[in-house]
N, C-alpha and C. Protein backbone atom coordinates (compact mmCIF):
# COMPACT_ATOMS: atom_id res chain seq x y z
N UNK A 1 -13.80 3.95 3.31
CA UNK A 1 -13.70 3.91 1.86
C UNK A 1 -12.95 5.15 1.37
N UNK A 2 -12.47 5.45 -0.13
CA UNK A 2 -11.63 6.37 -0.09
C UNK A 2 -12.43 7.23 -1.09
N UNK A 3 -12.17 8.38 -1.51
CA UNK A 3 -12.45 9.33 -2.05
C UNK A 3 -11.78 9.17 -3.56
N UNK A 4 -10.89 8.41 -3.69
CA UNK A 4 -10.03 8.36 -4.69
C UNK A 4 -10.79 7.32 -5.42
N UNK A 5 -11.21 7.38 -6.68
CA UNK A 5 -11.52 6.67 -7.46
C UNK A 5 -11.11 6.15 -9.14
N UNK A 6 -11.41 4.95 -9.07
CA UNK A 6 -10.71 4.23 -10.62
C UNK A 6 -10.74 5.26 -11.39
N UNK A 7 -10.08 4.93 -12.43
CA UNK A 7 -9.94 5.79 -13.69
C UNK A 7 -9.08 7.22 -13.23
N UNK A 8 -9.18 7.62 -11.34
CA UNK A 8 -8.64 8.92 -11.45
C UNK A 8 -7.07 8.53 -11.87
N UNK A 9 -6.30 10.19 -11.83
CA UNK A 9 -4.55 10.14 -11.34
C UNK A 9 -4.57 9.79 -10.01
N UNK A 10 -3.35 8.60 -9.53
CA UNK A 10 -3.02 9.06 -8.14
C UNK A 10 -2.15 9.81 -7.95
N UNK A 11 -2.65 10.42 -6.54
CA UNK A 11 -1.67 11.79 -6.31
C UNK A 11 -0.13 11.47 -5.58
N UNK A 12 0.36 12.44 -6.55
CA UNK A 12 1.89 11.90 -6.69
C UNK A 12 2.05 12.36 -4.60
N UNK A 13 3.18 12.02 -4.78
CA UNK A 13 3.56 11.90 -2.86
C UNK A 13 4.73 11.54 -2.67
N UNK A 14 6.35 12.28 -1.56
CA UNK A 14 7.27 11.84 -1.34
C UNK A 14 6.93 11.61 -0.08
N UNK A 15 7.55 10.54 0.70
CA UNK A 15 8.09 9.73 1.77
C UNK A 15 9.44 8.71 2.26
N UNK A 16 9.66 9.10 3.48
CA UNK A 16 10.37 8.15 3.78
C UNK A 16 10.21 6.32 3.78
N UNK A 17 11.47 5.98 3.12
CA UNK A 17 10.96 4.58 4.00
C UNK A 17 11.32 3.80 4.85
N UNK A 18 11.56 2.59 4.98
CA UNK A 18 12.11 2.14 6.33
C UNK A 18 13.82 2.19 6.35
N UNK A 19 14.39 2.35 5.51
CA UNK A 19 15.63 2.88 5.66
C UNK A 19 16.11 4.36 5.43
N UNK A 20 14.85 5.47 5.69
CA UNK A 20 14.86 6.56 5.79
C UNK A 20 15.07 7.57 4.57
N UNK A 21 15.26 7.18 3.20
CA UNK A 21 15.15 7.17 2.11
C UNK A 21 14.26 7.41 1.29
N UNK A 22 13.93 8.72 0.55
CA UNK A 22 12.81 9.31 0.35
C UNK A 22 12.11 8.28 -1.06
N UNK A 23 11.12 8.33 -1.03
CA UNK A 23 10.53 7.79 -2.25
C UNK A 23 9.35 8.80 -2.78
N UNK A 24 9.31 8.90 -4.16
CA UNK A 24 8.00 9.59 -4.41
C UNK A 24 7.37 8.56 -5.75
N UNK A 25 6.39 8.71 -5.81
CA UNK A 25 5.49 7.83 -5.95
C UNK A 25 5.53 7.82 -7.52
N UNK A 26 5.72 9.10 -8.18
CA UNK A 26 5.96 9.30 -9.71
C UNK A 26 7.76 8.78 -10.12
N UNK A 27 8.26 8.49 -9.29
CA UNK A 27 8.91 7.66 -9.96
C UNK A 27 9.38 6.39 -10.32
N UNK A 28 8.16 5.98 -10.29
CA UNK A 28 8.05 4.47 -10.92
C UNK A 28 6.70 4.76 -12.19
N UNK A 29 6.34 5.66 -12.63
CA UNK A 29 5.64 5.88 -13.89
C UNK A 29 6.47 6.01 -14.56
N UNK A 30 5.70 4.84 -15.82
CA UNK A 30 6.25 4.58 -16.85
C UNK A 30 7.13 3.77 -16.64
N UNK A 31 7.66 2.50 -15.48
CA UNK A 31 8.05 1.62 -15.21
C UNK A 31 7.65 0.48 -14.63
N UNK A 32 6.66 0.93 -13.99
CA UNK A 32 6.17 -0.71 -13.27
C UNK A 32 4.37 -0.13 -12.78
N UNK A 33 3.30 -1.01 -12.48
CA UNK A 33 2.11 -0.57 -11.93
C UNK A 33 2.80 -0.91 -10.54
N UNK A 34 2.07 -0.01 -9.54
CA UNK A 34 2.10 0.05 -7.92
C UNK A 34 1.03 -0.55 -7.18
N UNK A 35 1.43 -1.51 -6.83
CA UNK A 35 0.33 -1.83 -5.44
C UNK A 35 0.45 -1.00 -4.13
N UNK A 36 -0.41 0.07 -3.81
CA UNK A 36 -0.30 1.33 -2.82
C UNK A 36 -1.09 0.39 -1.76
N UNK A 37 -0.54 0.12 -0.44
CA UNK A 37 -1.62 -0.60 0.63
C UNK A 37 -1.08 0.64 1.85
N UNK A 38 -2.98 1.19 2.56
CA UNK A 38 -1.98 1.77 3.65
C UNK A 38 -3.20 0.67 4.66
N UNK A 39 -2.01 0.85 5.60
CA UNK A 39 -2.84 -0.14 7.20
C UNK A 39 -2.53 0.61 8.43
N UNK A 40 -3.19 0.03 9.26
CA UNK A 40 -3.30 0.61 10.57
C UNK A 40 -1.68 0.55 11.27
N UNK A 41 -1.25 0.00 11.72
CA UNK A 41 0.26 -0.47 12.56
C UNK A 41 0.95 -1.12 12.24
N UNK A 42 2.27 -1.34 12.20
CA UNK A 42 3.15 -2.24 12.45
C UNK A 42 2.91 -3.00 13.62
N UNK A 43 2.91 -4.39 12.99
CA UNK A 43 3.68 -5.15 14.20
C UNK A 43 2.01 -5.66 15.27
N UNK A 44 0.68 -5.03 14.39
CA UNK A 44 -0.48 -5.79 14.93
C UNK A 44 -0.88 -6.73 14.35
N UNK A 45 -1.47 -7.23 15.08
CA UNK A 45 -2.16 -9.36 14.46
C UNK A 45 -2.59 -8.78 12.99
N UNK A 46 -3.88 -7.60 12.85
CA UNK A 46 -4.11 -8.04 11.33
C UNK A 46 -3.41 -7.52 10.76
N UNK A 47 -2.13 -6.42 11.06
CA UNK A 47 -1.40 -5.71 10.15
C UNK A 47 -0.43 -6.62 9.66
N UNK A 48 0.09 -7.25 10.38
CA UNK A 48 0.96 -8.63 10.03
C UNK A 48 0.65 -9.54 9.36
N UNK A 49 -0.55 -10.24 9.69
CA UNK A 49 -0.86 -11.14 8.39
C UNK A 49 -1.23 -10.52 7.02
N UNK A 50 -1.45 -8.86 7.18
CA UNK A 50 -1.87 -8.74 5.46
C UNK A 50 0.00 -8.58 5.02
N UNK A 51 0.72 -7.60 6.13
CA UNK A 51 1.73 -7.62 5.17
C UNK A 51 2.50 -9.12 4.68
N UNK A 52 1.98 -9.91 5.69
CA UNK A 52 2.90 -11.69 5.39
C UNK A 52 2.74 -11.95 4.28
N UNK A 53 0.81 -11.45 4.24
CA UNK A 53 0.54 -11.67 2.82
C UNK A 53 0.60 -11.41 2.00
N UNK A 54 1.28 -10.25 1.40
CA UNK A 54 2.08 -9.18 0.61
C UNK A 54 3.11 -10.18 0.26
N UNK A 55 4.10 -10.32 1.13
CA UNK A 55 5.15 -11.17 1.16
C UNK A 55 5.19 -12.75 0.27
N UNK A 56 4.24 -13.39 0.98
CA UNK A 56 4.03 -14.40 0.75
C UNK A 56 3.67 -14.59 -1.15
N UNK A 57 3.02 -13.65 -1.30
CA UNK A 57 2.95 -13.54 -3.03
C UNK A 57 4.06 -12.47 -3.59
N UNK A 58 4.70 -12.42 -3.31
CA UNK A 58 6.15 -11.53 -3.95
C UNK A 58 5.96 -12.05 -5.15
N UNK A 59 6.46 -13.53 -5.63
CA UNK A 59 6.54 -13.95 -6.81
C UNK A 59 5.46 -13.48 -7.77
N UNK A 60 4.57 -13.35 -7.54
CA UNK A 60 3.24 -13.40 -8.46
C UNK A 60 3.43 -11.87 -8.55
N UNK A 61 3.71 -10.99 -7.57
CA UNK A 61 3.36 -9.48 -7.89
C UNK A 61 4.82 -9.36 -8.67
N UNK A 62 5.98 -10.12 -8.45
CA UNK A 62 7.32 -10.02 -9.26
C UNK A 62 7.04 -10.18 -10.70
N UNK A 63 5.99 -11.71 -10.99
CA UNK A 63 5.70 -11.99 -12.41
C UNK A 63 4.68 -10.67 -13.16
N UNK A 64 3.88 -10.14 -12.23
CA UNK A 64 3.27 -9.00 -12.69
C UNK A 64 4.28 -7.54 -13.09
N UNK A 65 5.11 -7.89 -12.77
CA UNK A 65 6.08 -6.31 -13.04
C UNK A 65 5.47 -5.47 -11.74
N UNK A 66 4.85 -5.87 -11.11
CA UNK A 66 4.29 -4.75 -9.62
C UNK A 66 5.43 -4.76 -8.78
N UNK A 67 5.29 -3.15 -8.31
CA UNK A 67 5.72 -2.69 -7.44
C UNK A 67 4.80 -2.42 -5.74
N UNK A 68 5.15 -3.48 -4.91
CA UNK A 68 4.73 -2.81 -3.35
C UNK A 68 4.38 -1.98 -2.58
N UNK A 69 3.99 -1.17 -2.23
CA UNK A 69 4.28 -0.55 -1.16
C UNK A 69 3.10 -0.11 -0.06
N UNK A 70 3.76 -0.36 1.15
CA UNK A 70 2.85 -0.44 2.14
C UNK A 70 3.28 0.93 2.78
N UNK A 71 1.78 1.62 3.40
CA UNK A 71 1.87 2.98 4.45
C UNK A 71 1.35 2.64 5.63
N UNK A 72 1.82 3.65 6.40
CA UNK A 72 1.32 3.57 7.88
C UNK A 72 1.69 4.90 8.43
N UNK A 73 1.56 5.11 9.90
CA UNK A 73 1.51 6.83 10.37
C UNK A 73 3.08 6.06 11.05
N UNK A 74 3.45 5.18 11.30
CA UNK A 74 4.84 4.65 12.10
C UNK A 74 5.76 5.39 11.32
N UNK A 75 7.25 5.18 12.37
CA UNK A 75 7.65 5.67 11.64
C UNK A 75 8.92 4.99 10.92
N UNK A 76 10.03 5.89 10.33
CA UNK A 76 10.60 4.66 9.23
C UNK A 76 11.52 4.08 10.55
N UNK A 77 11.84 3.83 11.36
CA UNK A 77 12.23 3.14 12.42
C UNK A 77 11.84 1.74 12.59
N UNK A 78 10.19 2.22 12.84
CA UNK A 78 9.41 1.06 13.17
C UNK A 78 9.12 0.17 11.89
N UNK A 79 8.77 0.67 10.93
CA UNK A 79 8.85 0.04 9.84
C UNK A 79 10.15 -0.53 9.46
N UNK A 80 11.50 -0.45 9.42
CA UNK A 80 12.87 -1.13 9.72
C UNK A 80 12.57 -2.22 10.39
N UNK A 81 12.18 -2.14 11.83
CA UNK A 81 11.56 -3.54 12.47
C UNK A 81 11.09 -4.42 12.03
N UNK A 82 9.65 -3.77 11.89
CA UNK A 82 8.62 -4.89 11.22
C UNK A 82 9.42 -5.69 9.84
N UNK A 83 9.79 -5.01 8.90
CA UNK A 83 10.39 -5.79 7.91
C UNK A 83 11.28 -6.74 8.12
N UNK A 84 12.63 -6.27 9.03
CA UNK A 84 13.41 -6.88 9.49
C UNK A 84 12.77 -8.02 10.27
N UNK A 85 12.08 -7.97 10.75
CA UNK A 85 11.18 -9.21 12.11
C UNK A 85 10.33 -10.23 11.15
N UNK A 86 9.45 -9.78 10.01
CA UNK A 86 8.98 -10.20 8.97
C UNK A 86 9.61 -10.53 7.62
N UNK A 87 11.12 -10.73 7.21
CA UNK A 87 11.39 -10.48 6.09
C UNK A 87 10.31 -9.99 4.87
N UNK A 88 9.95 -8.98 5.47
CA UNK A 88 9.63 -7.49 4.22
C UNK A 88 9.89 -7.61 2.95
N UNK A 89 9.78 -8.13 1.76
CA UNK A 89 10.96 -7.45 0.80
C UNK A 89 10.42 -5.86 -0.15
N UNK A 90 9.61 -5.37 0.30
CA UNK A 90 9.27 -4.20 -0.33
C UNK A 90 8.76 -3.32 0.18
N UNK A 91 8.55 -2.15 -0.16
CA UNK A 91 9.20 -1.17 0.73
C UNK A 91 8.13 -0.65 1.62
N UNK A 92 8.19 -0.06 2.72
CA UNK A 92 7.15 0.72 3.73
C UNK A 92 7.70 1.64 3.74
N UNK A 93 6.62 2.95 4.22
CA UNK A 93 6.49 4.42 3.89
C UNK A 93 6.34 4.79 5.07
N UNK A 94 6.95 5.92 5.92
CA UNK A 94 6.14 6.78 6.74
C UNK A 94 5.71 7.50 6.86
N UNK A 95 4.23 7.85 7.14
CA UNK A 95 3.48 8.62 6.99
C UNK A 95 2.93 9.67 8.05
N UNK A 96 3.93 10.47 8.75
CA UNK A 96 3.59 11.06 9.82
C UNK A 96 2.57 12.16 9.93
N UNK A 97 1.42 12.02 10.81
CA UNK A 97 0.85 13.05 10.45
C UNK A 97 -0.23 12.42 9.47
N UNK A 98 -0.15 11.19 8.86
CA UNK A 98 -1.47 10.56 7.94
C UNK A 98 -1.87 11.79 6.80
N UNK A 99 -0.90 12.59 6.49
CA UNK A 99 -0.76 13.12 4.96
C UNK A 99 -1.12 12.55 3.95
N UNK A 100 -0.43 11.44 3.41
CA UNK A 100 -0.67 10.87 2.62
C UNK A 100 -1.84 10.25 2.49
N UNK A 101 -2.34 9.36 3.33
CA UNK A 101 -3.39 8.88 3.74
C UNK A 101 -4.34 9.75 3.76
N UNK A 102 -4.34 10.97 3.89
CA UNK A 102 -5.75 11.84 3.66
C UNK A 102 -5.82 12.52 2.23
N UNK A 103 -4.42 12.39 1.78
CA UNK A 103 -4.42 12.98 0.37
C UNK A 103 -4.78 11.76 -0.56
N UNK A 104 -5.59 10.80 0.02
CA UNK A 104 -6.24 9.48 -0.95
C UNK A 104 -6.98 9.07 -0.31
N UNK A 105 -7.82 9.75 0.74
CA UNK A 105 -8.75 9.78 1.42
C UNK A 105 -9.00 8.37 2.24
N UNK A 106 -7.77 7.49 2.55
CA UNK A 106 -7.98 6.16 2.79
C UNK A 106 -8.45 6.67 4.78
N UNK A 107 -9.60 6.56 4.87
CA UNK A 107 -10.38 7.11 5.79
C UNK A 107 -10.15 5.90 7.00
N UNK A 108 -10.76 6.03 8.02
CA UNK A 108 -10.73 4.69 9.30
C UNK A 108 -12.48 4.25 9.49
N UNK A 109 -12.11 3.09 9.93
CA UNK A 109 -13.60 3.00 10.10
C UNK A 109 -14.02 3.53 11.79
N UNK A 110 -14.77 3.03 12.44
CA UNK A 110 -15.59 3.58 13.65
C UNK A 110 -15.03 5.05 14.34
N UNK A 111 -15.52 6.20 12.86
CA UNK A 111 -15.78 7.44 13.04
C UNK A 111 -14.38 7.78 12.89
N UNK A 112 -13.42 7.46 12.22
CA UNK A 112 -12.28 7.61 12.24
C UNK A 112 -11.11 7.18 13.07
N UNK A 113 -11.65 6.87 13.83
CA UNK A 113 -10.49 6.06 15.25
C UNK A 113 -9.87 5.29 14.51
N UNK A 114 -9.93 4.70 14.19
CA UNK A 114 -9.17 3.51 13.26
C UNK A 114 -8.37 3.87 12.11
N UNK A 115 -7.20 3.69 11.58
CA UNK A 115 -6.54 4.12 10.52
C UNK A 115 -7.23 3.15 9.31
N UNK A 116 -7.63 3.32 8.53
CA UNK A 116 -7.89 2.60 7.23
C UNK A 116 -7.54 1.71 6.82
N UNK A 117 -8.00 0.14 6.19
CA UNK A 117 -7.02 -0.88 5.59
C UNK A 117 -7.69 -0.63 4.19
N UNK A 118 -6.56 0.06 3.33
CA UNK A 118 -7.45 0.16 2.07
C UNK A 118 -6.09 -0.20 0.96
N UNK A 119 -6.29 -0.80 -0.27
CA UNK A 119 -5.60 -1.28 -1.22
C UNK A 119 -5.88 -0.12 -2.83
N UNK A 120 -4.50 0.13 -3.67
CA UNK A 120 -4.89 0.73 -4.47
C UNK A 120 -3.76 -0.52 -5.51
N UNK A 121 -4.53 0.23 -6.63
CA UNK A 121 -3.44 -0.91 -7.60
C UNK A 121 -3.16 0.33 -8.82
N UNK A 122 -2.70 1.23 -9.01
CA UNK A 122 -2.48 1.83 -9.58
C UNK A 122 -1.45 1.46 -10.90
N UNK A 123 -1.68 1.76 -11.96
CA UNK A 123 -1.28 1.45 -13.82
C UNK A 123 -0.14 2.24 -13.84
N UNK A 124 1.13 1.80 -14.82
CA UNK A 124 2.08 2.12 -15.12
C UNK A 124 2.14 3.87 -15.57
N UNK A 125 0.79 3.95 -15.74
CA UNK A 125 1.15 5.62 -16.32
C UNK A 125 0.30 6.07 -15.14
N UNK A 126 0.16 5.85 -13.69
CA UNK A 126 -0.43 6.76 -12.51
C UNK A 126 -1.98 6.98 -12.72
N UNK A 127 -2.58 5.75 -13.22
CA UNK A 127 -3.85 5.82 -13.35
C UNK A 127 -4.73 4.62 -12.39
N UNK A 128 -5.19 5.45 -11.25
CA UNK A 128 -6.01 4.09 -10.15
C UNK A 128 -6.76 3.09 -10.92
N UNK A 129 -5.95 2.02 -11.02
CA UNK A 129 -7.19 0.99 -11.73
C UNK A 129 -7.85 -0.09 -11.05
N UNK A 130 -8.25 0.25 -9.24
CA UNK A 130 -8.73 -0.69 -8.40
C UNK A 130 -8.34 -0.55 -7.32
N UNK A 131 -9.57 -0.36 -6.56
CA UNK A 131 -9.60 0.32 -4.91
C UNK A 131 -10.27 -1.09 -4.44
N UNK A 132 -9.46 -0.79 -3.38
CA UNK A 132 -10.01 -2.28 -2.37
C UNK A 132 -10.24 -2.02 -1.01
N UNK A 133 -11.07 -1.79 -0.25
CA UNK A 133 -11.35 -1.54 0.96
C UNK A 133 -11.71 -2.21 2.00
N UNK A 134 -11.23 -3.23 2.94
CA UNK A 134 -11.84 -4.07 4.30
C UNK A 134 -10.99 -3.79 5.03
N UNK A 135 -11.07 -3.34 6.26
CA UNK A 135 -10.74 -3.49 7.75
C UNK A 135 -10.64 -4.88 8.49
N UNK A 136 -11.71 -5.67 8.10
CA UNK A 136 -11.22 -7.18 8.52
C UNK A 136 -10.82 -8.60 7.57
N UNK A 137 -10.64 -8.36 6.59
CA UNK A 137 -10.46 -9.34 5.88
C UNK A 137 -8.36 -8.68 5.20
N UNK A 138 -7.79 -9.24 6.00
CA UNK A 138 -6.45 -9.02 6.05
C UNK A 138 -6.03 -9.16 4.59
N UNK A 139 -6.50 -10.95 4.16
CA UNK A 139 -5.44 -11.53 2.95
C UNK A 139 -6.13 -11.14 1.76
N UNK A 140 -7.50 -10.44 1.77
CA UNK A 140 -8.32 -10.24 1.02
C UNK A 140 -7.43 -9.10 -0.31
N UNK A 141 -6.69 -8.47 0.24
CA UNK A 141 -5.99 -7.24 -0.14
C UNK A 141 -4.94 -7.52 -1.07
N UNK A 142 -4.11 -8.66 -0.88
CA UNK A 142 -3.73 -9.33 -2.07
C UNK A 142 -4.39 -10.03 -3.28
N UNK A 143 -5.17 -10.88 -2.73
CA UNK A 143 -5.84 -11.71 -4.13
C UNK A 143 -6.55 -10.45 -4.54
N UNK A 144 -7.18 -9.28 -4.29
CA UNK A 144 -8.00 -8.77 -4.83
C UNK A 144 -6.87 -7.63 -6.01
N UNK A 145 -5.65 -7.26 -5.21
CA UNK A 145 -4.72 -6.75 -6.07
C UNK A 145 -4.10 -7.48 -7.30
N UNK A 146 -3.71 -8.58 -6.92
CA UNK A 146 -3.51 -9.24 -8.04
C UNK A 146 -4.57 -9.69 -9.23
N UNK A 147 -5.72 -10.03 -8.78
CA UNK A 147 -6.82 -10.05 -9.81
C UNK A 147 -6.89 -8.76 -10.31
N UNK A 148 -6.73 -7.70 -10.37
CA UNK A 148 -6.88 -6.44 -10.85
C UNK A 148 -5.43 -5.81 -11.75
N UNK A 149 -4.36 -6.51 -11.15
CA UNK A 149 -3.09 -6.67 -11.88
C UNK A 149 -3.19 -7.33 -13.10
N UNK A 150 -3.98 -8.64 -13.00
CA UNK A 150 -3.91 -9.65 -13.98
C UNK A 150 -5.61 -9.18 -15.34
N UNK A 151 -6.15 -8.55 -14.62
CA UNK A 151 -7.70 -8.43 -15.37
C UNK A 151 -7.58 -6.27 -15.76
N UNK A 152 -6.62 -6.00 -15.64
CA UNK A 152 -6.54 -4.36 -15.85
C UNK A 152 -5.51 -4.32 -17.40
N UNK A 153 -5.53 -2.94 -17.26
CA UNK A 153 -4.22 -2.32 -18.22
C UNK A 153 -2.77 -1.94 -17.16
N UNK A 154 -3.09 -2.41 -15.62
CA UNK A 154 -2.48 -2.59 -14.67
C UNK A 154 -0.77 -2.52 -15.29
């Protein structure tokens, strides 16, 4: 579970992404709300079906004005892959070192071994408006983002 909670700021953050291209996170305030997902790997059974499932609702997070983006500790290489292997259309982050990921406390489960599957849906002005947390429920991470897109100031 994360440390980061509704109503807070999320903390701003630059990264690469899969075309090696820095992104920071404040600049899409005041333009679009962010769907922040970080997951365990590229390119594993459940990491793949949540990002398919990312994918698979593009339209709906498109009709929301949301913006994507998925983290991981890979790096923007591997994330190039996965997208490319998955048609991706939005963007992945690398997170070397799980920086980011500890600066939003998206924690692992069994004692930390595990990298975190945790969902944020963060509001056009950088305000968390819905944390979503399961390790096994992959597709769960979309419908629960989008209900929070559609039921927020998202």
């Amino acid at each position: 579970m994360s440390d980061l909670k509704t109503g807070q700021p999320a903390p701003d953050f630059e990264l690469k992404d899969q075309n090696g291209h820095p992104v920071r996170l404040s600049q899409f305030r005041g333009q679009s709300p962010v769907v922040l997902f970080f997951y365990p790997k590229d390119d594993t059974t459940g990491c793949t079906i949540e990002a398919c499932s990312f994918r698979d609702e593009t339209p709906r997070f498109d009709a929301a004005g949301a913006r994507v983006i998925g983290i991981s500790s890979d790096s923007a290489q591997s994330h190039a892959r996965f997208a490319a292997k998955h048609n991706l259309p939005y963007t992945l982050l690398a997170d070397p070192g799980a920086k980011v990921r500890a600066l939003y406390g998206a924690s692992g489960l069994l004692f930390g071994l595990i990298p975190g599957r945790i969902t944020f849906v963060i509001d056009i002005h950088g305000i968390v408006r819905h944390v979503f947390s399961s390790q096994t429920q992959f597709q769960g991470h979309v419908e629960e983002a989008l209900r929070a897109l559609t039921n927020s100031t998202a």
